[in-house]
N, C-alpha and C. Protein backbone atom coordinates (compact mmCIF):
# COMPACT_ATOMS: atom_id res chain seq x y z
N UNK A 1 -25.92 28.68 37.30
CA UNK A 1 -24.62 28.63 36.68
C UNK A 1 -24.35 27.20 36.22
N UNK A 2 -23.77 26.97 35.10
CA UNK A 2 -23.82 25.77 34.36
C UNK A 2 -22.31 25.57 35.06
N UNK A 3 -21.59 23.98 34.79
CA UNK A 3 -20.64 23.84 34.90
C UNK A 3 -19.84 23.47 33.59
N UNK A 4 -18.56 24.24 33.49
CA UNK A 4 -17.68 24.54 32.75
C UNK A 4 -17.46 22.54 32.18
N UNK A 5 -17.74 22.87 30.83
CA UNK A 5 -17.57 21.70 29.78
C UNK A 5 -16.11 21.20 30.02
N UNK A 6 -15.52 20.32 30.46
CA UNK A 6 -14.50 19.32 30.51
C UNK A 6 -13.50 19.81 28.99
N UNK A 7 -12.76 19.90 28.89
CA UNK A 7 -11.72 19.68 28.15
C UNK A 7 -11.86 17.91 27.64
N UNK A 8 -11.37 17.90 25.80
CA UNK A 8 -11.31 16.68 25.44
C UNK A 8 -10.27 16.19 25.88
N UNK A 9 -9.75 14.70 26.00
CA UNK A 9 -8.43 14.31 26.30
C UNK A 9 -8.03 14.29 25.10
N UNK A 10 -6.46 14.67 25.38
CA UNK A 10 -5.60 14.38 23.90
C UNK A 10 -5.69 12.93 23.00
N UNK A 11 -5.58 13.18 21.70
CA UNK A 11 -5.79 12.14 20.84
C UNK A 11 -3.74 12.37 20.14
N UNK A 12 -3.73 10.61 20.23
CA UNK A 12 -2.21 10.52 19.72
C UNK A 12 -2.50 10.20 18.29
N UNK A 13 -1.96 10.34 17.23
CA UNK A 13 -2.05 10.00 16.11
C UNK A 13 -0.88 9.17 16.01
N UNK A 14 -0.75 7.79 15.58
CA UNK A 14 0.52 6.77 15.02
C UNK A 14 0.24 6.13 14.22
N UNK A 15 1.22 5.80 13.76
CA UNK A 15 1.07 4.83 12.58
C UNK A 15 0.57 3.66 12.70
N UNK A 16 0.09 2.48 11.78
CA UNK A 16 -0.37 1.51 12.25
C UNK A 16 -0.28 0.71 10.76
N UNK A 17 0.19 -0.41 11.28
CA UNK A 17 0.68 -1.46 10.17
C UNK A 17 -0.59 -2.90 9.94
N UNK A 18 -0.29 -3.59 9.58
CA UNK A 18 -0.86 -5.22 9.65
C UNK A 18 -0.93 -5.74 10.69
N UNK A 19 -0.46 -5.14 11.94
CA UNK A 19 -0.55 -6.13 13.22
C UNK A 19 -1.68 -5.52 13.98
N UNK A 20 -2.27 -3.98 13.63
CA UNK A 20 -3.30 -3.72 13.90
C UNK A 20 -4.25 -3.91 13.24
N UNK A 21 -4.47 -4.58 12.29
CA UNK A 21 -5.75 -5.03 11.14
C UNK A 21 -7.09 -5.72 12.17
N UNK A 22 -6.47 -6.17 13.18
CA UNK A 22 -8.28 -6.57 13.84
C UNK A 22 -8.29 -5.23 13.94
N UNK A 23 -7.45 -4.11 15.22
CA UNK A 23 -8.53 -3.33 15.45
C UNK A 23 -8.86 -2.09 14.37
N UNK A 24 -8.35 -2.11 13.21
CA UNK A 24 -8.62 -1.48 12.10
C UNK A 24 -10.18 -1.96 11.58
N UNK A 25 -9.64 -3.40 12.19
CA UNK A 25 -11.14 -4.06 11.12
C UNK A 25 -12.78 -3.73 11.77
N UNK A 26 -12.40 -3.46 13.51
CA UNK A 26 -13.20 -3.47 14.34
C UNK A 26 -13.64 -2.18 14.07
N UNK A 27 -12.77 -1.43 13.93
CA UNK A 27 -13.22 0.32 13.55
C UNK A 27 -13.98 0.45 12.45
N UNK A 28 -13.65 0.01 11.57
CA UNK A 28 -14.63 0.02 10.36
C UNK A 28 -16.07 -0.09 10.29
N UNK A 29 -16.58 -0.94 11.89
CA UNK A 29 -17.78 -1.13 11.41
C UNK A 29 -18.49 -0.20 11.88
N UNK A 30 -17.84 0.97 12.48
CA UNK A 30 -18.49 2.59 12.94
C UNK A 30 -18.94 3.04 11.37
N UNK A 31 -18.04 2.75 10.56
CA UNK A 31 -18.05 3.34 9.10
C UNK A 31 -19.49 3.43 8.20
N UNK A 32 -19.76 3.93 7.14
CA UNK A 32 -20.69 4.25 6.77
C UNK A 32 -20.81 3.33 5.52
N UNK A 33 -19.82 2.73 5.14
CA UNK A 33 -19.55 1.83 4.24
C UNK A 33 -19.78 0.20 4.90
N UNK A 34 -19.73 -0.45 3.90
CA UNK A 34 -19.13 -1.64 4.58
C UNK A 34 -18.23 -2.49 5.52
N UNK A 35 -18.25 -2.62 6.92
CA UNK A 35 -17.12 -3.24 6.74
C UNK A 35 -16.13 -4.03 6.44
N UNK A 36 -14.49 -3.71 6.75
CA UNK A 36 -13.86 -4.36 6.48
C UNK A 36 -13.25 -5.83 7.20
N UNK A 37 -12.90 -6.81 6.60
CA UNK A 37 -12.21 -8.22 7.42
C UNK A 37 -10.97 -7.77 7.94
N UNK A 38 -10.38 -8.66 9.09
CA UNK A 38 -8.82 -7.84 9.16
C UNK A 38 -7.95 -8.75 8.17
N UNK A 39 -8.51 -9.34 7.55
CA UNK A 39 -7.79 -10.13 6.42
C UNK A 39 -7.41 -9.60 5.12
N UNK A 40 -8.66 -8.41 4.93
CA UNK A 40 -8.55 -7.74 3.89
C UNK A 40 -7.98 -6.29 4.32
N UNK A 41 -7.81 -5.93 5.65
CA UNK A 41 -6.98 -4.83 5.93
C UNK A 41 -5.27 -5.47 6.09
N UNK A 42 -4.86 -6.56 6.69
CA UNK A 42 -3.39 -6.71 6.42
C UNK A 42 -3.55 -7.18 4.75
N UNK A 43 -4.02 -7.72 3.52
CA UNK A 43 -3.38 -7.53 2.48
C UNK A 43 -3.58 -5.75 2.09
N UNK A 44 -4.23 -5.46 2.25
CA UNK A 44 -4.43 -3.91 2.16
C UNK A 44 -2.84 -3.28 2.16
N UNK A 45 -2.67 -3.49 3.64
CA UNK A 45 -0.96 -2.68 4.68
C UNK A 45 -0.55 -3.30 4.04
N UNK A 46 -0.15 -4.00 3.57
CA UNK A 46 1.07 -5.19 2.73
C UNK A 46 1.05 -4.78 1.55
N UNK A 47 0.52 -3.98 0.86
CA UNK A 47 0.61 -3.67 -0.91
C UNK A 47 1.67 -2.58 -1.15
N UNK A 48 2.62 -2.39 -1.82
CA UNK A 48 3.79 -1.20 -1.68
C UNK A 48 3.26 0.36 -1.53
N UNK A 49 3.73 1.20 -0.84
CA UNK A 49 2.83 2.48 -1.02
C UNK A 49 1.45 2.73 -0.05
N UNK A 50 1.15 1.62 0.40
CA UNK A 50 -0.32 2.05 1.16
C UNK A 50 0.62 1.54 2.69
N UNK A 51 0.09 2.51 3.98
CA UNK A 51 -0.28 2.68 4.87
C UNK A 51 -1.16 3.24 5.95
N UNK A 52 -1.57 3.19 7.06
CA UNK A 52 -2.53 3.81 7.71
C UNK A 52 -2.27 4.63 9.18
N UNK A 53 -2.91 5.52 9.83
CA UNK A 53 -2.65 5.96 11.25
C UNK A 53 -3.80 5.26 11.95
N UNK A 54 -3.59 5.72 13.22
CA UNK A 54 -4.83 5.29 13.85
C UNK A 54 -4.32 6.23 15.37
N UNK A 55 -6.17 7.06 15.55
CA UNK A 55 -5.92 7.69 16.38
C UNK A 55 -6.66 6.83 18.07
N UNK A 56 -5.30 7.21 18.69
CA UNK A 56 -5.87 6.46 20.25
C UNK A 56 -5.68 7.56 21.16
N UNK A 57 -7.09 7.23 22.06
CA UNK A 57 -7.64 8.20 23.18
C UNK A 57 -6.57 7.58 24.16
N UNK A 58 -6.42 8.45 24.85
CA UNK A 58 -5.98 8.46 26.47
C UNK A 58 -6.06 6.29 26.78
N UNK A 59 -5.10 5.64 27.50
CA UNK A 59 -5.17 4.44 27.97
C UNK A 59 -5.33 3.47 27.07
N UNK A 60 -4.88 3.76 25.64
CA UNK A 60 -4.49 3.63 23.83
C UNK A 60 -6.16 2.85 23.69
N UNK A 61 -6.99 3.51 23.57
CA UNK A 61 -8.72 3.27 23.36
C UNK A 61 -8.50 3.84 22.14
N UNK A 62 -8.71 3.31 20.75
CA UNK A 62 -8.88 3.76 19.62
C UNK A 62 -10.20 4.40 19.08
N UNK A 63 -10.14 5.61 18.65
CA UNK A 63 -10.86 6.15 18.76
C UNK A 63 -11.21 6.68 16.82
N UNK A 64 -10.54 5.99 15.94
CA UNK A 64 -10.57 5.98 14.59
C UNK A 64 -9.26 5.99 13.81
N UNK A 65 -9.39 5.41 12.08
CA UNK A 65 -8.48 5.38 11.39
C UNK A 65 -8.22 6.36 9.98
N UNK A 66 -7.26 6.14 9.69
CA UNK A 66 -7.41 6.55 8.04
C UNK A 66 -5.91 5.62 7.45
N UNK A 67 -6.76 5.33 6.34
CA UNK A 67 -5.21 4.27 5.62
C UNK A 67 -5.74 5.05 4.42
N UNK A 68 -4.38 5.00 3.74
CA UNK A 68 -3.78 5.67 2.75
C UNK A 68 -2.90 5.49 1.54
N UNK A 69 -2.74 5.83 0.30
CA UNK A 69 -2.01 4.87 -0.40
C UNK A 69 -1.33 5.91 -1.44
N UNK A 70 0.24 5.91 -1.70
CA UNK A 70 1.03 6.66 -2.43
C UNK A 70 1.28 5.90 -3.93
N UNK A 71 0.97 6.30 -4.78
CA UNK A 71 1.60 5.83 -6.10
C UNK A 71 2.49 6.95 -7.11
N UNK A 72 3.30 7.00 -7.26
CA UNK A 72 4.43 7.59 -7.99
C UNK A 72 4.04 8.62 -7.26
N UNK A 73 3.46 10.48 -7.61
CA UNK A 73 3.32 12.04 -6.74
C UNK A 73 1.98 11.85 -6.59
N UNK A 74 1.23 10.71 -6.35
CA UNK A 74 0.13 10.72 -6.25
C UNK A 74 -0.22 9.91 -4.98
N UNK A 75 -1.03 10.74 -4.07
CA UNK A 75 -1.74 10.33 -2.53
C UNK A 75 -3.21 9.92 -2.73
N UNK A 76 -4.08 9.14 -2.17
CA UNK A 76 -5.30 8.96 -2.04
C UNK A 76 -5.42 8.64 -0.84
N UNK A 77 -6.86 8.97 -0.53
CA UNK A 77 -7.31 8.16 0.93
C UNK A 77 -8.19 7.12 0.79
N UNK A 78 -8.28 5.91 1.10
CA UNK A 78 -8.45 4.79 0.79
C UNK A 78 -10.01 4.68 1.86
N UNK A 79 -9.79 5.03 3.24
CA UNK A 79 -10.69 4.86 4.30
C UNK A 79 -10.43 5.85 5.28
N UNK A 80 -11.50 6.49 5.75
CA UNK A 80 -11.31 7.47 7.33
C UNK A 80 -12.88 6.58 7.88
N UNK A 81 -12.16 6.34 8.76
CA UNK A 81 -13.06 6.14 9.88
C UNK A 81 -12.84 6.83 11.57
N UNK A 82 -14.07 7.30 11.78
CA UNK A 82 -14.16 7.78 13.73
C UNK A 82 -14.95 7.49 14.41
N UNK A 83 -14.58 6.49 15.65
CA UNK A 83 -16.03 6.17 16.51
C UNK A 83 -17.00 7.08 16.30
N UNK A 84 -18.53 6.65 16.52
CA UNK A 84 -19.34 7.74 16.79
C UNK A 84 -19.46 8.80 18.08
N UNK A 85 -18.97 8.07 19.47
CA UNK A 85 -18.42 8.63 20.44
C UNK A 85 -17.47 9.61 20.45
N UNK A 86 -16.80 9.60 19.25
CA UNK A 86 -15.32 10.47 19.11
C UNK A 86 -15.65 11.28 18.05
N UNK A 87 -17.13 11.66 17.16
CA UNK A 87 -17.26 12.76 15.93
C UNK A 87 -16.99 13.98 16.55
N UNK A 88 -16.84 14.46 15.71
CA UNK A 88 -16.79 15.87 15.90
C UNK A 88 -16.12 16.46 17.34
N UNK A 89 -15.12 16.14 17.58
CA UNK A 89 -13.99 16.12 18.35
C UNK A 89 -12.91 16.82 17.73
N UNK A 90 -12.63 16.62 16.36
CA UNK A 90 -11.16 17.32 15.60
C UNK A 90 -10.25 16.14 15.42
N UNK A 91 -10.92 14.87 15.99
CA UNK A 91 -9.91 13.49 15.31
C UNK A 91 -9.70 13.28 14.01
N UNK A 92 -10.93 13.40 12.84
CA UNK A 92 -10.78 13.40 11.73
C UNK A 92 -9.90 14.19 11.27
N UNK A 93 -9.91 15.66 11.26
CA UNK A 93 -9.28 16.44 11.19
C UNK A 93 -8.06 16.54 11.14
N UNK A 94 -7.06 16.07 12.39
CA UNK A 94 -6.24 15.33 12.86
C UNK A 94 -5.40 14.09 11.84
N UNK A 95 -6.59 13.11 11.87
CA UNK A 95 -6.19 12.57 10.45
C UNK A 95 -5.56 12.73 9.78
N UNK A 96 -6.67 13.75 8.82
CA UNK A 96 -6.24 13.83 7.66
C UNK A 96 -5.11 14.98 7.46
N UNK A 97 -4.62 16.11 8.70
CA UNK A 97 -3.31 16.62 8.54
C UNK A 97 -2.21 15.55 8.58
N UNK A 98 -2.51 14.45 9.29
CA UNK A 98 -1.42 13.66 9.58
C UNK A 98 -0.96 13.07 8.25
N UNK A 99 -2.03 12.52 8.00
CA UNK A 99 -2.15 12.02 5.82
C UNK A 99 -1.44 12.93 5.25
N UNK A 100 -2.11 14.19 5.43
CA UNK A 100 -1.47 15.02 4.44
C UNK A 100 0.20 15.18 4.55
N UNK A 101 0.46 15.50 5.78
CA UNK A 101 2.05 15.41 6.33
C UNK A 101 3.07 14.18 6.00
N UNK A 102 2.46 13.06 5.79
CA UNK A 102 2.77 12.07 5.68
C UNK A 102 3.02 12.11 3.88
N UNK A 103 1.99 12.18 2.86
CA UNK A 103 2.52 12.05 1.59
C UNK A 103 3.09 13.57 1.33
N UNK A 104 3.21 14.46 1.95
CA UNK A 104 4.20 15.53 1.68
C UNK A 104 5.54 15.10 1.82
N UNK A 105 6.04 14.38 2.97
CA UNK A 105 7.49 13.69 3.49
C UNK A 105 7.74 12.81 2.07
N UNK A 106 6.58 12.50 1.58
CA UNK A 106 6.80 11.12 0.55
C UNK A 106 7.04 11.70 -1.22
N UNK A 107 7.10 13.43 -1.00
CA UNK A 107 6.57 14.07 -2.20
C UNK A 107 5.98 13.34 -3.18
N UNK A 108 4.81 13.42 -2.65
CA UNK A 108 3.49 13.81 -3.11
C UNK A 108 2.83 14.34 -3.67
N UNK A 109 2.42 15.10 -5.11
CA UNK A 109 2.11 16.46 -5.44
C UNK A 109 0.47 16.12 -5.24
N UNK A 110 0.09 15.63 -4.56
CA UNK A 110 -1.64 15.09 -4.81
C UNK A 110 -2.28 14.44 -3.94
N UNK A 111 -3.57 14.54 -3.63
CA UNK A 111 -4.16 13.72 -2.81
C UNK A 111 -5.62 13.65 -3.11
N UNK A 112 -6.35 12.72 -3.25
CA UNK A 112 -7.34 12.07 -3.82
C UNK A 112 -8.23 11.50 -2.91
N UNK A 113 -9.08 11.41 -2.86
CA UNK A 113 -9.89 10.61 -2.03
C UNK A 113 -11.83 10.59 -2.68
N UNK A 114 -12.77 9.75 -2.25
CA UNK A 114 -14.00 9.64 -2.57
C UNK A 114 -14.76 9.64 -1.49
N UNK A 115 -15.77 10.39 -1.77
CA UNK A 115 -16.67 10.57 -0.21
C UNK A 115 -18.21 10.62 -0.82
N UNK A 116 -18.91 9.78 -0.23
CA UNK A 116 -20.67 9.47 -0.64
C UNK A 116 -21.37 10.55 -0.56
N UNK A 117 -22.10 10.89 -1.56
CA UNK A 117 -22.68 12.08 -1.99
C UNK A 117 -23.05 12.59 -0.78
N UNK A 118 -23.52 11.84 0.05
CA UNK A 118 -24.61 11.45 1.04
C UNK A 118 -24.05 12.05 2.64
N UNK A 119 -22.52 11.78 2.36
CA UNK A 119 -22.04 12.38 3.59
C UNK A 119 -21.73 13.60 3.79
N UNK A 120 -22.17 14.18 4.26
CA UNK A 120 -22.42 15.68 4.64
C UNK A 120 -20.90 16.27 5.43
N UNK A 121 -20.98 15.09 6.58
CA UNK A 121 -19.81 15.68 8.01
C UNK A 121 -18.65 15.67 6.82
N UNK A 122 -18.13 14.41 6.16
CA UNK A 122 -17.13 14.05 5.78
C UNK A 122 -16.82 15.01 4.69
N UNK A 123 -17.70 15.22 3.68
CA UNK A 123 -17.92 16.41 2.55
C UNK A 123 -17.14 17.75 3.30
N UNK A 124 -17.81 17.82 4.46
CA UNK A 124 -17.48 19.36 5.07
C UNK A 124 -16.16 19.28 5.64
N UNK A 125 -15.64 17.98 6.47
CA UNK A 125 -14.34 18.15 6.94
C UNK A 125 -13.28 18.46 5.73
N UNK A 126 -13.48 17.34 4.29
CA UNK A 126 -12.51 17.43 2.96
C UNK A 126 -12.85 18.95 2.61
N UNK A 127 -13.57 19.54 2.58
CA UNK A 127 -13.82 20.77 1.98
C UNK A 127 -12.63 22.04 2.97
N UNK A 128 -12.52 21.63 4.11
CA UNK A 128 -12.31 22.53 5.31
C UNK A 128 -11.01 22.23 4.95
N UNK A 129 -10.40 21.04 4.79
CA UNK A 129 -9.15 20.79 4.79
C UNK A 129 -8.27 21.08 3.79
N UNK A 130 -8.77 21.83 2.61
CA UNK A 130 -8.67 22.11 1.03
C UNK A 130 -9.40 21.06 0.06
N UNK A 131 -9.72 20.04 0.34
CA UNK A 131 -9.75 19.34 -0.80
C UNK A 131 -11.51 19.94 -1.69
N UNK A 132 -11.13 19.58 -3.39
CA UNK A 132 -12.69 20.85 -3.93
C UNK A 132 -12.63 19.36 -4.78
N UNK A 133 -14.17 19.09 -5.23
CA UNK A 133 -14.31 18.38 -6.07
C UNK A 133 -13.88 18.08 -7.53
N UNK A 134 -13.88 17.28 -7.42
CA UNK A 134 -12.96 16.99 -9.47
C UNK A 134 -13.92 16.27 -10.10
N UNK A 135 -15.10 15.11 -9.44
CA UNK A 135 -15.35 14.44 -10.53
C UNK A 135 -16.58 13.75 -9.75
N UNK A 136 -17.56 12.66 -10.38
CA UNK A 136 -17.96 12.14 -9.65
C UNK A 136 -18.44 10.47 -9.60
N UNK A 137 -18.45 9.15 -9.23
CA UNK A 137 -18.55 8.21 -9.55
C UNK A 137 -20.18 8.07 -9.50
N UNK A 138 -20.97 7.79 -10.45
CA UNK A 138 -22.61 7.41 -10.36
C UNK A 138 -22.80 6.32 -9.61
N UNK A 139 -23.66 6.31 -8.68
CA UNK A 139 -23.90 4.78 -7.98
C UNK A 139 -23.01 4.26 -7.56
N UNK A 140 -22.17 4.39 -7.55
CA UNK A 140 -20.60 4.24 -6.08
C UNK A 140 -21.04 3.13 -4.91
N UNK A 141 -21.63 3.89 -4.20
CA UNK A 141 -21.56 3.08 -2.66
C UNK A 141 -23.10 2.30 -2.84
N UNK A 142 -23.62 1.37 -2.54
CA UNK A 142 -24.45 0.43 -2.43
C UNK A 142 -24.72 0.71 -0.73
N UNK A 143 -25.76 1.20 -0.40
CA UNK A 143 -26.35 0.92 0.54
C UNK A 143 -27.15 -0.36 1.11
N UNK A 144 -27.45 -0.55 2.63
CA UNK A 144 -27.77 -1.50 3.55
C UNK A 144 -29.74 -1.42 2.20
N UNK A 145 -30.28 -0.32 2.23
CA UNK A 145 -31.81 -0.21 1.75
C UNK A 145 -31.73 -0.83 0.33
N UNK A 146 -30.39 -1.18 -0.22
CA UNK A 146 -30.51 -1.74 -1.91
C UNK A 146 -30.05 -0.17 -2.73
N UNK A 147 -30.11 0.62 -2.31
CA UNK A 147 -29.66 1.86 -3.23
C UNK A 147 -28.49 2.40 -3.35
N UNK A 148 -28.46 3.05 -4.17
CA UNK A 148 -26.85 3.45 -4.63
C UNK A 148 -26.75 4.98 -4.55
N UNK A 149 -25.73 5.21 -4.47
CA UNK A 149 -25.13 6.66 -4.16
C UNK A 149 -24.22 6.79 -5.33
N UNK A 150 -24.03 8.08 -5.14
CA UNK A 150 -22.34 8.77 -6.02
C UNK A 150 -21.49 8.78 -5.04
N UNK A 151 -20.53 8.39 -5.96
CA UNK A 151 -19.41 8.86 -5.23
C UNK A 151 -18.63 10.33 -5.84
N UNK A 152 -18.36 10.98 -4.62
CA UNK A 152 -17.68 12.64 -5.24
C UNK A 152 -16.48 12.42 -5.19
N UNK A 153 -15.71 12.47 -6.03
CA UNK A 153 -14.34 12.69 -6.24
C UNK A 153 -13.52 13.82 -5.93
N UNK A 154 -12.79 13.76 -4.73
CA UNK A 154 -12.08 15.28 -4.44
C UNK A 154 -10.48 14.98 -4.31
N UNK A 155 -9.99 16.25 -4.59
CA UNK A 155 -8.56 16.63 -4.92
C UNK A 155 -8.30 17.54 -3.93
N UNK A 156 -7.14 17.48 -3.22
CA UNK A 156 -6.17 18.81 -3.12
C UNK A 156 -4.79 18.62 -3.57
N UNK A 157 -3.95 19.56 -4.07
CA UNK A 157 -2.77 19.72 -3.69
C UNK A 157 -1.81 19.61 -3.02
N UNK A 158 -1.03 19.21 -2.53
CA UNK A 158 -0.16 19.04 -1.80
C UNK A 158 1.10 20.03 -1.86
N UNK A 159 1.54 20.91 -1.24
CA UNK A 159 2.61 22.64 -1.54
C UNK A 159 3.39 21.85 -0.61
């Protein structure tokens, strides 16, 4: 008889401004992209229209972000990041309802975001969450090997 798999601990989702930019910046380097400075995440939070969440485990252990940016009915997602310890948990997920909830309050008719051809998990969470492709950027992301990717351009709606 195996023993019964543990329950995850709850993940809080909050907001998070410029005074969290180190540990925004620190999260980033889970990311698949580059990371970011926390210099270039507080001018980031500081631009009108863009903000971010950040989800913390149990004893506020951050466990990933997503910042976000509103322009006139239009939402994008700028960055999602999730520890690798914390994938596939339902944090992302989490996220990006929170995003979504967030430029709905802001009416929003739109939400935008770009995800590397390459990423599969992230492809499948935007797909799960509504968002369908619109477009695509050639050679987008620059990889660590010298090579370049697309970037896929996806949309949902916002009702």
């Amino acid at each position: 008889m195996t023993a019964a798999r543990p329950p995850d601990r709850p993940i809080r989702i909050q907001p998070a401004g410029p005074a969290e930019a180190a540990v925004i910046a620190l999260l980033s380097e889970c990311g698949a992209t580059e990371p970011w400075p926390a210099s270039a995440v507080t001018r980031l939070l500081g631009l009108p229209g863009c903000w971010a969440l950040l989800a913390v485990r149990p004893h506020r252990e951050p466990a990933g972000f997503l910042i976000a940016r509103i322009a006139a009915d239009e939402a994008e997602i700028v960055n999602l990041v999730v520890v690798e310890d914390a994938r596939r948990k339902g944090i992302g997920r989490q996220l990006v309802a929170a995003a979504l909830a967030n430029a709905r309050r802001s009416r929003a008719s739109a939400m935008f975001l770009e995800v590397a051809a390459d990423n599969l998990a992230g492809r499948a969470l935007y797909e799960s969450a509504g968002f369908r492709e619109v477009g695509v950027r050639p050679d987008y992301y620059r990889r660590q090997s010298g090579n370049y990717i697309d970037a896929i351009i996806m949309k949902r709606a916002i009702v």
